[in-house]
C-alpha atoms as a PDB file:
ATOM      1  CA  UNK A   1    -164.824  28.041 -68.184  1.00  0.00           C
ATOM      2  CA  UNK A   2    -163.804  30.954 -66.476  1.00  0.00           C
ATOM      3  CA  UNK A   3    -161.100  33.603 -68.115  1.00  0.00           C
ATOM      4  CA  UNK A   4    -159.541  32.855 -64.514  1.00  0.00           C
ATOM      5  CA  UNK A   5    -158.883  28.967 -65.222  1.00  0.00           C
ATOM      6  CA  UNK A   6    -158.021  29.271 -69.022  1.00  0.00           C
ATOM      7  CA  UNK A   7    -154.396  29.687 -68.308  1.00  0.00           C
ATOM      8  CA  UNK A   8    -154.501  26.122 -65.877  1.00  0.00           C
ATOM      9  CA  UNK A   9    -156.770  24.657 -69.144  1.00  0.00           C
ATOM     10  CA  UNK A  10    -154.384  25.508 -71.809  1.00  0.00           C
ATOM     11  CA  UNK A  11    -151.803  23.997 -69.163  1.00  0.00           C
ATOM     12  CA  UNK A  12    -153.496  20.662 -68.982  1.00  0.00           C
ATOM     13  CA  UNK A  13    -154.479  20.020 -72.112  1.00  0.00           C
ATOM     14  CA  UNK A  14    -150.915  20.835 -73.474  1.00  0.00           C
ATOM     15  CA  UNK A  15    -149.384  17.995 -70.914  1.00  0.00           C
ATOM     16  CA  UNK A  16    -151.800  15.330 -72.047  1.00  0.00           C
ATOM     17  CA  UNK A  17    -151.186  12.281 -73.898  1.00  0.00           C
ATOM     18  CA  UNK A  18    -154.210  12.743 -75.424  1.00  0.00           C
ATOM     19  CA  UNK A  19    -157.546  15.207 -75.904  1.00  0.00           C
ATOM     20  CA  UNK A  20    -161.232  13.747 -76.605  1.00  0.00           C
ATOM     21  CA  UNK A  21    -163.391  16.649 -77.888  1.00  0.00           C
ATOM     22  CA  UNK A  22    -166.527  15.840 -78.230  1.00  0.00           C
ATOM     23  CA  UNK A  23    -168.520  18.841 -80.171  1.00  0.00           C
ATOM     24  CA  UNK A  24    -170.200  20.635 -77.226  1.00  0.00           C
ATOM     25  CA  UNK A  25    -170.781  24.394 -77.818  1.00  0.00           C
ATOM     26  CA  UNK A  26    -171.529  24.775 -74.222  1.00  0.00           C
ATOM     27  CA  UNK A  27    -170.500  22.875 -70.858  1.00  0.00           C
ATOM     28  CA  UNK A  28    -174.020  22.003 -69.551  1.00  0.00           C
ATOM     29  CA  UNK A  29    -175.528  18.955 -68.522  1.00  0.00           C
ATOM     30  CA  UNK A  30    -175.873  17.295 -71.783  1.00  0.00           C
ATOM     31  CA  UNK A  31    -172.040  17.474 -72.206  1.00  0.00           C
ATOM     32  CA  UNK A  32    -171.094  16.560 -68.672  1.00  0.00           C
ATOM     33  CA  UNK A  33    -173.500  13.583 -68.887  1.00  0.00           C
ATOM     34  CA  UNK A  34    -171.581  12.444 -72.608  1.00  0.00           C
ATOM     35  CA  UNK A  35    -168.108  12.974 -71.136  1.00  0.00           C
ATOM     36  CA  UNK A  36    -168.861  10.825 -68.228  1.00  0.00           C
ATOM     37  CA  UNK A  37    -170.377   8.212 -70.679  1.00  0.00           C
ATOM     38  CA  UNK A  38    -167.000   8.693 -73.054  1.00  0.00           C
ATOM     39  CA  UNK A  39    -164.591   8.330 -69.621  1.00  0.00           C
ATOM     40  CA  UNK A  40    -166.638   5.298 -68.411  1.00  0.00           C
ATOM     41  CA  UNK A  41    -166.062   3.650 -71.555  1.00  0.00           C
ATOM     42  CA  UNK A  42    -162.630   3.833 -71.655  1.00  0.00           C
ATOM     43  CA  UNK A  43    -162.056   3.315 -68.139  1.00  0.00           C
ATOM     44  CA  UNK A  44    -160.539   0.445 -66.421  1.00  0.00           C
ATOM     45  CA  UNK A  45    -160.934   2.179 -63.143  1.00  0.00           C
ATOM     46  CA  UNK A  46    -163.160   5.109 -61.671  1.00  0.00           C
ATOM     47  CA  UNK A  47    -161.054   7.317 -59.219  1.00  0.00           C
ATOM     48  CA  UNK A  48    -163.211  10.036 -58.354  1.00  0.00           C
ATOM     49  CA  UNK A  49    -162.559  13.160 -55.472  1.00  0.00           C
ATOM     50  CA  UNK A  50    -165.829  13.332 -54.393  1.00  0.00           C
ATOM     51  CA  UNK A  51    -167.265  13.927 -50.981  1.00  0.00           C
ATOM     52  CA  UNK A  52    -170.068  11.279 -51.104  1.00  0.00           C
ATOM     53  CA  UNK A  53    -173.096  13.914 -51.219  1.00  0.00           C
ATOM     54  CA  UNK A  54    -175.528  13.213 -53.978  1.00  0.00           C
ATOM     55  CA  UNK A  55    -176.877  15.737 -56.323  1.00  0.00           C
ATOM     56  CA  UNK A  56    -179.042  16.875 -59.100  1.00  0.00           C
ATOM     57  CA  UNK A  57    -176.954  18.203 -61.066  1.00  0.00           C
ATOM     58  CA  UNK A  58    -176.613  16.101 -64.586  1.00  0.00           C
ATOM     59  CA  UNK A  59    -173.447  14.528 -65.114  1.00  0.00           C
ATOM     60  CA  UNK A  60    -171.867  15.613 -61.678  1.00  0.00           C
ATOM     61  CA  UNK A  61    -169.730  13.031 -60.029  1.00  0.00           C
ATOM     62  CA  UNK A  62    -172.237  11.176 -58.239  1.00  0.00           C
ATOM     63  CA  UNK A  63    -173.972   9.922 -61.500  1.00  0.00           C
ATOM     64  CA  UNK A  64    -170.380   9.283 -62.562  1.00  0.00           C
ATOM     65  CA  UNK A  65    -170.063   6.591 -59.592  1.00  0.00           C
ATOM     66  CA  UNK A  66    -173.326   5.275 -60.082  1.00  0.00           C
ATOM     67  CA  UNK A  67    -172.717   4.514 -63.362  1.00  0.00           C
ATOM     68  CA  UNK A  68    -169.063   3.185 -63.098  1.00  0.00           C
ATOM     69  CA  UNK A  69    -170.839   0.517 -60.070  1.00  0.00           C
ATOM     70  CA  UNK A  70    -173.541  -0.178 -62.752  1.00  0.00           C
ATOM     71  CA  UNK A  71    -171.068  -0.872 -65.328  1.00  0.00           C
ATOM     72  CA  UNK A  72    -169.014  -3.351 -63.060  1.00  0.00           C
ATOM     73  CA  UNK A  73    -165.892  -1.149 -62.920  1.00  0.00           C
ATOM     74  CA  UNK A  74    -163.910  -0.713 -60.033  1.00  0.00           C
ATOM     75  CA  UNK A  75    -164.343   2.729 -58.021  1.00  0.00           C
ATOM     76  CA  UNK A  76    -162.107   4.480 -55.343  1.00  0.00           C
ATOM     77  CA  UNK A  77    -163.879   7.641 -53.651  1.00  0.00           C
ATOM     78  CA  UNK A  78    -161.103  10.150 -52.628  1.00  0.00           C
ATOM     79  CA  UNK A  79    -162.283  12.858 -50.328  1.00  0.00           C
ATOM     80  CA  UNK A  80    -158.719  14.119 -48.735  1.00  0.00           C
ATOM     81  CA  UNK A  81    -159.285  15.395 -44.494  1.00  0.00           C
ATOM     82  CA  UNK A  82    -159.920  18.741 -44.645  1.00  0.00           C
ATOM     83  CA  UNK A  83    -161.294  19.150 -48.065  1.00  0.00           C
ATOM     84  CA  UNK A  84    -164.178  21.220 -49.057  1.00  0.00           C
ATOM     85  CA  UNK A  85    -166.850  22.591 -51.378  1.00  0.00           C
ATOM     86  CA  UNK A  86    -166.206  25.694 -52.868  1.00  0.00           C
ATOM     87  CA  UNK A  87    -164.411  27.015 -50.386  1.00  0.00           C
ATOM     88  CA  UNK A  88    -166.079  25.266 -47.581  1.00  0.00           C
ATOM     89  CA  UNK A  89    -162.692  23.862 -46.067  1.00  0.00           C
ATOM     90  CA  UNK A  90    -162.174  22.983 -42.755  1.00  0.00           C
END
């Protein structure tokens, strides 16, 4: 994480019910794929702001939807008019 977004972090993670920490040292693939795993398995429901694009990237949302359909949960894809990737808006 970025010094920029610790402040918003700390934020967050002081307003939640709860925090799951699972052990990473680093935020790479690995850990994105595990946290998706973790999130799926709790899950009732898969609401995910994503565009639709695929990509290679381990544990980005994509793989999170696949794996949600795969897993029979219900998904909602949120992609609000107007939205962007970094900084691409419109």
């Amino acid at each position: 994480m970025s010094p920029a977004h610790a402040e918003t972090f700390d934020r967050l993670v002081e307003a939640a019910d709860e925090v799951v920490v699972l052990g990473h040292e680093r935020a790479d693939g690995q850990a994105y794929e595990d946290v998706n795993r973790v999130l799926l398995e709790r899950a009732d429901r898969l609401i995910a702001v994503w565009d639709g694009e695929s990509s290679t990237a381990r544990g980005g949302t994509a793989t999170a939807v696949a794996e949600a359909h795969r897993a029979g949960l219900p998904v909602d894809v949120v992609w609000p008019e107007g939205a962007g990737r970094s900084g691409e808006h419109t």
